[in-house]
C-alpha atoms as a PDB file:
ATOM      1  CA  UNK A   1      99.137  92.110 110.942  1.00  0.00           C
ATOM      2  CA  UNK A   2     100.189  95.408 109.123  1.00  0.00           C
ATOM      3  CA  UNK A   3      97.820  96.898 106.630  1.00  0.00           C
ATOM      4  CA  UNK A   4      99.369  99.373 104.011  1.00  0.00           C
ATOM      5  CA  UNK A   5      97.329 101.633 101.794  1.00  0.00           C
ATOM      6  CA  UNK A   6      98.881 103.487  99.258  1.00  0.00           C
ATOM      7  CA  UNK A   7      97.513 106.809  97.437  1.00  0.00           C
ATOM      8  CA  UNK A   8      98.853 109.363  94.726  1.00  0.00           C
ATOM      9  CA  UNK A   9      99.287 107.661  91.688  1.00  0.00           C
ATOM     10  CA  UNK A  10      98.253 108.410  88.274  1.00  0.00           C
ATOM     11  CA  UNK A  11      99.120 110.465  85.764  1.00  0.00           C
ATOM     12  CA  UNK A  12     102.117 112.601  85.302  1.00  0.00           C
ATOM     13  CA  UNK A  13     104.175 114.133  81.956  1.00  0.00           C
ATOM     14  CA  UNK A  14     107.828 113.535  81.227  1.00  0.00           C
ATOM     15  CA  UNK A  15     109.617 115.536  83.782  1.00  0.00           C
ATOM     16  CA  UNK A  16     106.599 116.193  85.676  1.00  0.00           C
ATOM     17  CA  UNK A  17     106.521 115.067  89.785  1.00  0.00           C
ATOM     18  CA  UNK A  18     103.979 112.782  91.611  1.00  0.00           C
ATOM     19  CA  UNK A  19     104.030 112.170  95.497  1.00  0.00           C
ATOM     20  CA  UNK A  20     103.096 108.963  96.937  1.00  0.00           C
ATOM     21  CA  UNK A  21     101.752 107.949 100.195  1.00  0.00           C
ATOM     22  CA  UNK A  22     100.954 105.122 102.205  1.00  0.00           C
ATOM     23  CA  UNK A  23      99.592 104.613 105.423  1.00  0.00           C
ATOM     24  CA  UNK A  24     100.124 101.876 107.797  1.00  0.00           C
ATOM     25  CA  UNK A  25      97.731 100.611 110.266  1.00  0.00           C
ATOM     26  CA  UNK A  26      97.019  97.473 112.491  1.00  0.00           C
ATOM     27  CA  UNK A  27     100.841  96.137 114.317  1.00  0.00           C
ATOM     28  CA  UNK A  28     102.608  99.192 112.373  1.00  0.00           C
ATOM     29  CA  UNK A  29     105.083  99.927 115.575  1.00  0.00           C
ATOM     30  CA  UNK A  30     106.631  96.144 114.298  1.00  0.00           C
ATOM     31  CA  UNK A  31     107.741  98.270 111.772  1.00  0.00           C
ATOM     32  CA  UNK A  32     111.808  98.220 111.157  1.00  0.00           C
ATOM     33  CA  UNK A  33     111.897  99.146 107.338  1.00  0.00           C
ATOM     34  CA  UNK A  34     109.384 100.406 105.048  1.00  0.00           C
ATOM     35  CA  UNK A  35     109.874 100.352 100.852  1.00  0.00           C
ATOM     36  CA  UNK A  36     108.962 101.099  97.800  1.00  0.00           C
ATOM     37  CA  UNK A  37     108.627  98.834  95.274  1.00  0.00           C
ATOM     38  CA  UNK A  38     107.206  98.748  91.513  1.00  0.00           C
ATOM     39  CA  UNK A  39     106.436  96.418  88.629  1.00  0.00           C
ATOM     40  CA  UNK A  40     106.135  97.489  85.093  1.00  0.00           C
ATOM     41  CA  UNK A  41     103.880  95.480  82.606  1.00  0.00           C
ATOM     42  CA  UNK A  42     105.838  92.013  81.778  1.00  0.00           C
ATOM     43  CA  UNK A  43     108.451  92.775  84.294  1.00  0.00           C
ATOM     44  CA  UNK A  44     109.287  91.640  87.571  1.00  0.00           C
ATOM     45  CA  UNK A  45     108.900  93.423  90.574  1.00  0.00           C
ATOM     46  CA  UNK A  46     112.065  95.896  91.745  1.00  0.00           C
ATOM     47  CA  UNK A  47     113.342  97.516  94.266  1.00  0.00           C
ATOM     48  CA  UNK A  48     112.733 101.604  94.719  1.00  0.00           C
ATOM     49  CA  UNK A  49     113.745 103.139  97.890  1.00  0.00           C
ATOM     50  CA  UNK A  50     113.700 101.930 101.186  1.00  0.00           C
ATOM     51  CA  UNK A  51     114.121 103.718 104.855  1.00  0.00           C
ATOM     52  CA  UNK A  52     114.722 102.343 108.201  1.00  0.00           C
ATOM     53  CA  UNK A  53     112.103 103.671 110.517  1.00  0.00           C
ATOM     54  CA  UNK A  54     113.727 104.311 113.544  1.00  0.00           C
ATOM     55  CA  UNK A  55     116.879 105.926 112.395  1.00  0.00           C
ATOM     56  CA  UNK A  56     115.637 107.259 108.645  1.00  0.00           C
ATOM     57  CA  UNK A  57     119.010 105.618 106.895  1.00  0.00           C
ATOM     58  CA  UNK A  58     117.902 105.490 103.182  1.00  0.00           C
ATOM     59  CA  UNK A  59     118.674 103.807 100.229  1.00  0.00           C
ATOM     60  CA  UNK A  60     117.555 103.794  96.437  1.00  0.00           C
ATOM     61  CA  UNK A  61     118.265 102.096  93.336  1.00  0.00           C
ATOM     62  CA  UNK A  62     120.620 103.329  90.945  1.00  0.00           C
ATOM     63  CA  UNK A  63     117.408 104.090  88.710  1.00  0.00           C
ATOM     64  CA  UNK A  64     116.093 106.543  90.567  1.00  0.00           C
ATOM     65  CA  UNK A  65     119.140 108.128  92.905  1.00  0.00           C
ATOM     66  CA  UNK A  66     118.398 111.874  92.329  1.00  0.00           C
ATOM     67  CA  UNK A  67     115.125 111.831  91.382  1.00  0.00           C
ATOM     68  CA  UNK A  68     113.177 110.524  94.236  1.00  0.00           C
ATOM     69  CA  UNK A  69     112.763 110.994  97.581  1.00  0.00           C
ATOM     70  CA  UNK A  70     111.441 108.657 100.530  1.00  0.00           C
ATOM     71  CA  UNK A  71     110.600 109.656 103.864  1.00  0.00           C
ATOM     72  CA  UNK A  72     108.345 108.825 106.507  1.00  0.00           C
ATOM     73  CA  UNK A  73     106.426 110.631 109.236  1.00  0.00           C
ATOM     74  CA  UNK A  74     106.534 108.359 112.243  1.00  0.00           C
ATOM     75  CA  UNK A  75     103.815 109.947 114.214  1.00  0.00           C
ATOM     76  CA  UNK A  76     101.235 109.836 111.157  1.00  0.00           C
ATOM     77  CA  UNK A  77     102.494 106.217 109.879  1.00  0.00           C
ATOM     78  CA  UNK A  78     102.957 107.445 106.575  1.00  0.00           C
ATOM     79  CA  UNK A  79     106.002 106.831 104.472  1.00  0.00           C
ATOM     80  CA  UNK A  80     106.172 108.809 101.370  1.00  0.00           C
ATOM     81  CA  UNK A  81     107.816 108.937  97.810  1.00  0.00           C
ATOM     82  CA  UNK A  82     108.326 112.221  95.846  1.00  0.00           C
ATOM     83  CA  UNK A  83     108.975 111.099  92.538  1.00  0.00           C
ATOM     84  CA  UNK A  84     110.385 114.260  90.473  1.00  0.00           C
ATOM     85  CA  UNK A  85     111.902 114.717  86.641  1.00  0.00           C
ATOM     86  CA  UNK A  86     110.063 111.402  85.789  1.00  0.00           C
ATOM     87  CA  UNK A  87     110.633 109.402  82.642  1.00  0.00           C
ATOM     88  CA  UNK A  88     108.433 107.127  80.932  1.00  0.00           C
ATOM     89  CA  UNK A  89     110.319 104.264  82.094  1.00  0.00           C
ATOM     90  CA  UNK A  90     109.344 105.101  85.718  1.00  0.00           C
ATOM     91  CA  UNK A  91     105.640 103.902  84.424  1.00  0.00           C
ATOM     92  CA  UNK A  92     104.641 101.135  86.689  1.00  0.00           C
ATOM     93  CA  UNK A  93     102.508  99.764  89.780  1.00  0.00           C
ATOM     94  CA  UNK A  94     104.193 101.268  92.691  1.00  0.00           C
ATOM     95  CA  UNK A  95     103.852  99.246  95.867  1.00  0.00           C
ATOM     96  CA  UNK A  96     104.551  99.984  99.643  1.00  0.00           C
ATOM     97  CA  UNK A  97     106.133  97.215 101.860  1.00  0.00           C
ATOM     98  CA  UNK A  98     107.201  96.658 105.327  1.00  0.00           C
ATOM     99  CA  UNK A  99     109.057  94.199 107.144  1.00  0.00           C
ATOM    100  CA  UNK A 100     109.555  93.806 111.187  1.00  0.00           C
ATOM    101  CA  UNK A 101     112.988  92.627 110.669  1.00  0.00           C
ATOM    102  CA  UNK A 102     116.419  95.606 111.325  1.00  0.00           C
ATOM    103  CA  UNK A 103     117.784  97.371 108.595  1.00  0.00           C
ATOM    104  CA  UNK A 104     120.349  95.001 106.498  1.00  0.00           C
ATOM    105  CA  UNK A 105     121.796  95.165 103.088  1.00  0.00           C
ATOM    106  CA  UNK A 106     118.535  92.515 102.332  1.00  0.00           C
ATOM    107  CA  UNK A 107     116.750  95.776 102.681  1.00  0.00           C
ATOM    108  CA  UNK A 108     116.515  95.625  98.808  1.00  0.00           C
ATOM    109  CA  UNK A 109     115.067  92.397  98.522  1.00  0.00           C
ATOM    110  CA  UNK A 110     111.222  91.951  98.085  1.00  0.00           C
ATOM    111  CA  UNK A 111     110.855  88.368  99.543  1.00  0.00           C
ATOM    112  CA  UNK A 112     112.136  89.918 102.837  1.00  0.00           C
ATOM    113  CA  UNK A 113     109.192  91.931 103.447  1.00  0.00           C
ATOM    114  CA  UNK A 114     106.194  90.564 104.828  1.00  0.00           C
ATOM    115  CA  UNK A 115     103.464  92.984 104.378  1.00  0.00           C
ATOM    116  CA  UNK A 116     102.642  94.777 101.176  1.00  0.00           C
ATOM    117  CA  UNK A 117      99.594  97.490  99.745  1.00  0.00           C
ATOM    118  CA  UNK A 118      97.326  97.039  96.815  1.00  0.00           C
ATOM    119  CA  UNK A 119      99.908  99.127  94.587  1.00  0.00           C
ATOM    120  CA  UNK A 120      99.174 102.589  93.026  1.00  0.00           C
ATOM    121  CA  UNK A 121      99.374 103.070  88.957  1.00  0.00           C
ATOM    122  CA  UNK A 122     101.995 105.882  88.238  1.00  0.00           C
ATOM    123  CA  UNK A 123     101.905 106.226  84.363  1.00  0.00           C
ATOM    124  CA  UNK A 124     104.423 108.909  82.592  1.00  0.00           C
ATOM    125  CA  UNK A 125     103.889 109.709  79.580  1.00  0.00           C
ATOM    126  CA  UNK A 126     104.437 112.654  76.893  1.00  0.00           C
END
């Protein structure tokens, strides 16, 4: 069992940058590919960014290409997101994910992942 805890949300003005974290504890060396996902009020969940573990190959939705940034330090079990020129339609409950299965083009896809956080609010607002 993998437990994720995410921190680093809240607040941030148009334009403005926030930096997520989450930490992974319990069976985190199953760990293949971590994510970031997020779900905005009356929407479903989507895709963010995702990185392989081992080999750091990334990949990010359209939406955010540019903007964001996700890493991980392997040693601390922290994956990260550094969210920069933020828009109001980045607003949403950001949630970290990990899955024990290789890095695929499912990599995107939430029902693959097996372990998720609590989320962390990121609101953007003027």
């Amino acid at each position: 069992q993998v437990q994720l805890v995410e921190s680093g949300g809240g607040l941030a003005q148009i334009g403005g940058s926030l930096r997520l974290s989450c930490v992974a504890s319990g069976r985190s060396s199953n760990n293949k590919v971590m994510g970031w996902f997020r779900q905005a009020p009356g929407k479903e969940r989507e895709f963010v960014a995702a990185i392989s573990w081992g080999g750091g190959t990334t990949d990010y939705a359209d939406s955010v290409k540019g903007r964001f940034t996700i890493s991980r330090d392997q040693v601390k079990s922290t994956l990260s997101l550094q969210m920069s020129s933020l828009k109001p339609e980045d607003t949403a409950v950001y949630y970290c994910a990990a899955r024990s299965a290789p890095w695929t083009s499912t990599s995107r896809l939430s029902d693959r992942y097996g372990s998720w956080g609590q989320g962390t609010q990121v609101t953007v607002s003027s």
